[in-house]
PDB file of N, CA and C in Angstrom:
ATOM      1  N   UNK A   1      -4.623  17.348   7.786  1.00  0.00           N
ATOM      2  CA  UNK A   1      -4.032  16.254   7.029  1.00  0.00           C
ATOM      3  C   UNK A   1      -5.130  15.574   6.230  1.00  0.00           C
ATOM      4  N   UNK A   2      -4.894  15.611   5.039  1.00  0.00           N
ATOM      5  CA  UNK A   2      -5.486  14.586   3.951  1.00  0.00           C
ATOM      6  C   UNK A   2      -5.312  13.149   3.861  1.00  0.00           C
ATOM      7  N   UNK A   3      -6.478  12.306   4.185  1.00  0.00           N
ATOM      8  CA  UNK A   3      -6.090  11.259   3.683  1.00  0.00           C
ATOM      9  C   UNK A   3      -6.496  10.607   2.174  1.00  0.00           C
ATOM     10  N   UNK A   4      -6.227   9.692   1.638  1.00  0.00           N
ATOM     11  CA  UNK A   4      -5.967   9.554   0.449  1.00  0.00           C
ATOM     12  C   UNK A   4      -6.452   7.458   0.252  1.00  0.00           C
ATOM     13  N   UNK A   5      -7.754   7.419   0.734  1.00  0.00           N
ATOM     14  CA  UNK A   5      -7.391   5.604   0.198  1.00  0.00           C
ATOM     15  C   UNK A   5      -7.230   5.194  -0.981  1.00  0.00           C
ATOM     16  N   UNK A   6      -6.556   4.318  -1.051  1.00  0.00           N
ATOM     17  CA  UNK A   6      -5.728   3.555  -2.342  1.00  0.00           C
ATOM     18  C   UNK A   6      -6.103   2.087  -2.455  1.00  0.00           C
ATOM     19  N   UNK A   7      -6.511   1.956  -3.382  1.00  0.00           N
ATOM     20  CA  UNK A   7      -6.284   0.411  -4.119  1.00  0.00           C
ATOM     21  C   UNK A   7      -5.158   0.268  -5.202  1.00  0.00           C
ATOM     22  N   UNK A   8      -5.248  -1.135  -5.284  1.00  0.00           N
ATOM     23  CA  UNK A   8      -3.981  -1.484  -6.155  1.00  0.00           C
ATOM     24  C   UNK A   8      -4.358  -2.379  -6.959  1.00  0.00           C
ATOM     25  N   UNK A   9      -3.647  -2.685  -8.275  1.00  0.00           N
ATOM     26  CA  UNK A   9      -3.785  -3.870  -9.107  1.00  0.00           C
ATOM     27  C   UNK A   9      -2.517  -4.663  -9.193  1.00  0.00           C
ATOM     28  N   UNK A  10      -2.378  -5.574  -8.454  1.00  0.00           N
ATOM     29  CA  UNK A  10      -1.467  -6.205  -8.416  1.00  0.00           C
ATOM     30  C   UNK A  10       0.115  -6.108  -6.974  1.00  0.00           C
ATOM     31  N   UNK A  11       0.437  -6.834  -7.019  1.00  0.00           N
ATOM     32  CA  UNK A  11       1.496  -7.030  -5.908  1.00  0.00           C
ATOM     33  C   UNK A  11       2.770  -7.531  -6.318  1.00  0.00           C
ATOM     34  N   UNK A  12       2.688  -7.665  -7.689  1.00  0.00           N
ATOM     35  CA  UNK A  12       4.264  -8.478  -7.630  1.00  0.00           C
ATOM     36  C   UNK A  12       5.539  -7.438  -7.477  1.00  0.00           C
ATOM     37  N   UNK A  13       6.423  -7.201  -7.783  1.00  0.00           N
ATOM     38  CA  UNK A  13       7.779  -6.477  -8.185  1.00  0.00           C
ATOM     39  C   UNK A  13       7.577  -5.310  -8.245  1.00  0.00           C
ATOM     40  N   UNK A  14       6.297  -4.445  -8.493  1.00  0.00           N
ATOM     41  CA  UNK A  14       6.203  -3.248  -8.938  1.00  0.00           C
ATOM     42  C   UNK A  14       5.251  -2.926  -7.623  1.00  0.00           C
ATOM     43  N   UNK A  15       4.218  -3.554  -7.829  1.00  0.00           N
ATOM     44  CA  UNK A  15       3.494  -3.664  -6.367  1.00  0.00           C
ATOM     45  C   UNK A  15       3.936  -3.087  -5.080  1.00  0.00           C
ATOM     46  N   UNK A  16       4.748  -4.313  -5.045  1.00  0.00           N
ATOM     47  CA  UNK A  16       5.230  -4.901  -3.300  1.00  0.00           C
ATOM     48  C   UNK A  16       6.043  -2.836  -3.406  1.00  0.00           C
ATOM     49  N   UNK A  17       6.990  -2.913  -4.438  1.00  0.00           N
ATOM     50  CA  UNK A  17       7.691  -1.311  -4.425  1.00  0.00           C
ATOM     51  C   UNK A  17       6.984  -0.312  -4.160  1.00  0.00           C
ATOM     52  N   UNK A  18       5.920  -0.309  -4.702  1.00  0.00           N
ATOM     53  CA  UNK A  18       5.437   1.247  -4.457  1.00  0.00           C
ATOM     54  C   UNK A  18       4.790   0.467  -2.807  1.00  0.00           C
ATOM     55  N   UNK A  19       4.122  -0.195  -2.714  1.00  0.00           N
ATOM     56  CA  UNK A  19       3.891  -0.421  -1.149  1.00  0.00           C
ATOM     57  C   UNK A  19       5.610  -0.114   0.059  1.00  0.00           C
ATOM     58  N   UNK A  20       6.320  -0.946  -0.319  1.00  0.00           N
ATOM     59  CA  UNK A  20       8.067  -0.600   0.310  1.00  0.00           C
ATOM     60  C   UNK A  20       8.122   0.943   0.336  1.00  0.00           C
ATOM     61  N   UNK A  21       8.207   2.010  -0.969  1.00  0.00           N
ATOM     62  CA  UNK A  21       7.966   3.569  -0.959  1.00  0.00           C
ATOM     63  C   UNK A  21       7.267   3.936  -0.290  1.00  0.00           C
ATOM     64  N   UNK A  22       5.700   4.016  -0.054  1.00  0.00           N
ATOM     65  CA  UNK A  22       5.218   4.327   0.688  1.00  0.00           C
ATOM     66  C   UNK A  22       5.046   4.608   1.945  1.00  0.00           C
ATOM     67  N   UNK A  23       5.488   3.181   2.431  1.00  0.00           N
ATOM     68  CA  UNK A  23       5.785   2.784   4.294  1.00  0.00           C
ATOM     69  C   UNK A  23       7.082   3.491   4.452  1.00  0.00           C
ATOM     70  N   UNK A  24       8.025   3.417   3.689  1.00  0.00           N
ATOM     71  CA  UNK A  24       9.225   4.290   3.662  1.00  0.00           C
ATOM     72  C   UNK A  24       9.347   5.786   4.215  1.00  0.00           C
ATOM     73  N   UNK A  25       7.956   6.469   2.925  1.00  0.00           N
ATOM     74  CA  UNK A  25       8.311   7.592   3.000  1.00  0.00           C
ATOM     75  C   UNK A  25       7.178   8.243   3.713  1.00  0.00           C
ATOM     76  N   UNK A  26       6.068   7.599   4.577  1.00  0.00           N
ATOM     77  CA  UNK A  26       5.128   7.978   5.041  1.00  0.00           C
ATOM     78  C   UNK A  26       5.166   9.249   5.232  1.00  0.00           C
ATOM     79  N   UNK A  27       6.280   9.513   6.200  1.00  0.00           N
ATOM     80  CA  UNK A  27       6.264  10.491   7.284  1.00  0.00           C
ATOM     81  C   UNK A  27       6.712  11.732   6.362  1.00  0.00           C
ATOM     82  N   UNK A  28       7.651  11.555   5.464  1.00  0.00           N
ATOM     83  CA  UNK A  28       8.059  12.509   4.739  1.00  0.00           C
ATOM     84  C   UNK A  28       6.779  13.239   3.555  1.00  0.00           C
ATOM     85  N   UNK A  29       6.189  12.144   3.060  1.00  0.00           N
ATOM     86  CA  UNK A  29       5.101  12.965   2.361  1.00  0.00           C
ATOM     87  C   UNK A  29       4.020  13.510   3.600  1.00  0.00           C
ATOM     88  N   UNK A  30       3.681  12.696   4.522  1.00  0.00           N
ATOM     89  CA  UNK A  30       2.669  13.729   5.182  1.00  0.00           C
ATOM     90  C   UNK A  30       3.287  15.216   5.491  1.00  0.00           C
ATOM     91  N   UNK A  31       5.025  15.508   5.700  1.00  0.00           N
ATOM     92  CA  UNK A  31       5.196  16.818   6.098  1.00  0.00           C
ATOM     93  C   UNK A  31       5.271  17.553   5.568  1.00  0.00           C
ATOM     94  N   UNK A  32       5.501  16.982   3.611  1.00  0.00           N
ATOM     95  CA  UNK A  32       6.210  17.991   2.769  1.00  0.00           C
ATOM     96  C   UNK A  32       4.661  18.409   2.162  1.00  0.00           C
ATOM     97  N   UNK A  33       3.376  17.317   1.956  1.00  0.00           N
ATOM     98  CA  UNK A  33       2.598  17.735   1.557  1.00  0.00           C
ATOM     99  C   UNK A  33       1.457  17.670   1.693  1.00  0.00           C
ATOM    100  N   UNK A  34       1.360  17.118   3.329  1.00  0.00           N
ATOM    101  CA  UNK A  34       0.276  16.476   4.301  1.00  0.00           C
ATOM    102  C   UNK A  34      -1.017  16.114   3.628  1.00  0.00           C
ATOM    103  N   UNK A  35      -0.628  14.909   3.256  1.00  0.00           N
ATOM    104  CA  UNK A  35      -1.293  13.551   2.607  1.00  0.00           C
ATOM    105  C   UNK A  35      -0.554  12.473   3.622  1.00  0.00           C
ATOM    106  N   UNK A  36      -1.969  11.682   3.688  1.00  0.00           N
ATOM    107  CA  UNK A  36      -1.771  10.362   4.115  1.00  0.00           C
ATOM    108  C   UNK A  36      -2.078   9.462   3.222  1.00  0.00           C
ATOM    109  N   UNK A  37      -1.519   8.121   2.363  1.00  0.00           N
ATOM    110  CA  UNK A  37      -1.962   7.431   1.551  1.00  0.00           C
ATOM    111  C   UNK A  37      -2.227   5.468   2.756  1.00  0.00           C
ATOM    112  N   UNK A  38      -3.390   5.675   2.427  1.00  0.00           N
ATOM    113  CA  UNK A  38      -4.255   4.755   3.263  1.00  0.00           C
ATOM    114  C   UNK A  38      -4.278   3.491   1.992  1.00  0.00           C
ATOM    115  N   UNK A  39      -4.042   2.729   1.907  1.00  0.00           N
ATOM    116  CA  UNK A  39      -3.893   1.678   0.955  1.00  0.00           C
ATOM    117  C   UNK A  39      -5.048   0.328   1.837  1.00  0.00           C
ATOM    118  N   UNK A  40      -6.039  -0.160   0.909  1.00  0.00           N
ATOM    119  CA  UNK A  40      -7.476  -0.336   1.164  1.00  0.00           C
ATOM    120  C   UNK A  40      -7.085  -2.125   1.257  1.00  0.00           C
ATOM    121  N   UNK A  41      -6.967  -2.107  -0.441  1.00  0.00           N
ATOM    122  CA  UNK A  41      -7.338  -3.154  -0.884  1.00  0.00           C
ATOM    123  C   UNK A  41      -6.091  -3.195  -2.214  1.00  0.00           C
ATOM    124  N   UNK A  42      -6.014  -4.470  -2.110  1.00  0.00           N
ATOM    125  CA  UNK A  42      -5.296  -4.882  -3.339  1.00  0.00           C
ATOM    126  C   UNK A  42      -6.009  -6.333  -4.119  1.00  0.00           C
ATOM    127  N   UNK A  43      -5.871  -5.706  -5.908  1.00  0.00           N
ATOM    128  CA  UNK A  43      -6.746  -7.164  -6.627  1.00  0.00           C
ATOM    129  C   UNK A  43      -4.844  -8.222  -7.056  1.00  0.00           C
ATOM    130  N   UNK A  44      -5.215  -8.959  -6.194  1.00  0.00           N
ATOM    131  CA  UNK A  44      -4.458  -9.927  -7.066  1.00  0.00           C
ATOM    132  C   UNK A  44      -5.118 -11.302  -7.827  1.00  0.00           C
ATOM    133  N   UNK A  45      -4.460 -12.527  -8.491  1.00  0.00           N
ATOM    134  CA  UNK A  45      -4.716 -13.330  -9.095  1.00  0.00           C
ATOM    135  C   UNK A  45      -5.010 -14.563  -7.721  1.00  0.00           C
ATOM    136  N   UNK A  46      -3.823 -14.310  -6.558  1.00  0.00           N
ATOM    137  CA  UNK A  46      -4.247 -15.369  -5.905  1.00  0.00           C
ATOM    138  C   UNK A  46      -4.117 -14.678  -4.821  1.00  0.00           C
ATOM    139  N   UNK A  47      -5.101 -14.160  -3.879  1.00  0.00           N
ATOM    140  CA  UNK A  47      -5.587 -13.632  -2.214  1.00  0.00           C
ATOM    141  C   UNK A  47      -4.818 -14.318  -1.510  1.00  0.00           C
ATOM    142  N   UNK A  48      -5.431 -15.789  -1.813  1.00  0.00           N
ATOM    143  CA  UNK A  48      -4.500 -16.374  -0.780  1.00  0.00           C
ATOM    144  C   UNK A  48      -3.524 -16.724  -0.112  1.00  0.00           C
ATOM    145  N   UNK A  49      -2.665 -16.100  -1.436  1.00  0.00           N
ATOM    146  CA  UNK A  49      -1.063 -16.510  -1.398  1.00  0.00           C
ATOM    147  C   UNK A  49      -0.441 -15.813  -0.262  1.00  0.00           C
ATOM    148  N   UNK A  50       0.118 -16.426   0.410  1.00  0.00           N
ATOM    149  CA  UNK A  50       1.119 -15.888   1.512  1.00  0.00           C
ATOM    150  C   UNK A  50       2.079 -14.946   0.969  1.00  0.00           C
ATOM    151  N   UNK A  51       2.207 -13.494   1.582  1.00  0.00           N
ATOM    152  CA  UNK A  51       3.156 -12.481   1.132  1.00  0.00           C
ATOM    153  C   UNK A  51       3.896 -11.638   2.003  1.00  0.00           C
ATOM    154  N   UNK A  52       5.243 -11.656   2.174  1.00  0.00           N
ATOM    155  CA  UNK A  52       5.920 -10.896   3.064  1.00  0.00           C
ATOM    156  C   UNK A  52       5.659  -9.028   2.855  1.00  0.00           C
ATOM    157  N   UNK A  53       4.968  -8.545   3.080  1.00  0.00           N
ATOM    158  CA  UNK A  53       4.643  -7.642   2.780  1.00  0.00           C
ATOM    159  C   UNK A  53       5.219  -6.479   4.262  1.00  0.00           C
ATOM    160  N   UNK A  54       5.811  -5.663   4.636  1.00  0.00           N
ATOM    161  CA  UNK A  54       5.774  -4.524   5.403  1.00  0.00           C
ATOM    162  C   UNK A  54       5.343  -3.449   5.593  1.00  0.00           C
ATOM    163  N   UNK A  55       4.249  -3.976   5.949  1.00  0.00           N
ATOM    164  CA  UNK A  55       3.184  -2.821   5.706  1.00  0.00           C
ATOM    165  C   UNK A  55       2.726  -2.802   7.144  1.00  0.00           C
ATOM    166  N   UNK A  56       2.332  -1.148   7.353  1.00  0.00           N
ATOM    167  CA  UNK A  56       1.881  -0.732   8.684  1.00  0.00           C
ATOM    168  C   UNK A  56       0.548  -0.904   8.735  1.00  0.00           C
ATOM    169  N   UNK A  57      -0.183  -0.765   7.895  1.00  0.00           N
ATOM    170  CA  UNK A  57      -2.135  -1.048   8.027  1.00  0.00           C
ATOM    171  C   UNK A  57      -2.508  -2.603   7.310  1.00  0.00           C
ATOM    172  N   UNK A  58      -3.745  -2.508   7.923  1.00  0.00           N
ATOM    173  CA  UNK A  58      -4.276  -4.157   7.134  1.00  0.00           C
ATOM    174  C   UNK A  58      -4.610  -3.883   5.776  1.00  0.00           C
ATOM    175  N   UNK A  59      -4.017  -4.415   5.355  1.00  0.00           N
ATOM    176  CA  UNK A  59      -4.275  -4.509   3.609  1.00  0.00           C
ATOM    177  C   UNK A  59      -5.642  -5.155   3.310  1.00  0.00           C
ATOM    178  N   UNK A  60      -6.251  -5.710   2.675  1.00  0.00           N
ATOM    179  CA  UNK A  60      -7.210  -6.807   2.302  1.00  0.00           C
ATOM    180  C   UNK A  60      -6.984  -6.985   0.645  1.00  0.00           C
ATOM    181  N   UNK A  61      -6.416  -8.437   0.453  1.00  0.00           N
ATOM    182  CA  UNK A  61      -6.334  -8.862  -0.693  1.00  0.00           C
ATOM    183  C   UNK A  61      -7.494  -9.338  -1.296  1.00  0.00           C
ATOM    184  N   UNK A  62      -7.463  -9.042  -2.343  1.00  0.00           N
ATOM    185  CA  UNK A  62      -9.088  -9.327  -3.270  1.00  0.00           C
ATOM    186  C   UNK A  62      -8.782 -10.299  -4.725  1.00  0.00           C
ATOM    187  N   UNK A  63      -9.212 -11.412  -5.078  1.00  0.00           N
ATOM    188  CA  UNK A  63      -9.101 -11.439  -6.873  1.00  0.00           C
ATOM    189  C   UNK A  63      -9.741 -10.784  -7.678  1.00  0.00           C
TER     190      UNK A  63
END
């Protein structure tokens, strides 16, 4: 199995989605094409902001 870390630019609407896809489809992309996508870090405008996020690993928000 491959893993794959990921950063991101941004979290809003498009963001938060492909994060929602991901956690979604974990299991299905590791079987169909065994990749793991490890998501690191994300740059937003405000770190601090409180975000309902469902996510299985620790993220770390960055500006």
């Amino acid at each position: 199995m491959t893993t794959i870390s990921v950063g991101m630019l941004g979290c809003g609407t498009v963001g938060t989605g492909v994060l929602t896809l991901l956690n979604r489809a974990t299991n299905q992309i590791a079987e169909s094409i065994k990749v793991h996508f490890n998501v690191k870090k994300i740059a937003v405008s405000h770190p601090d902001k409180k975000r309902n996020l469902h996510w299985d690993e620790d993220v770390q928000f960055t500006g």
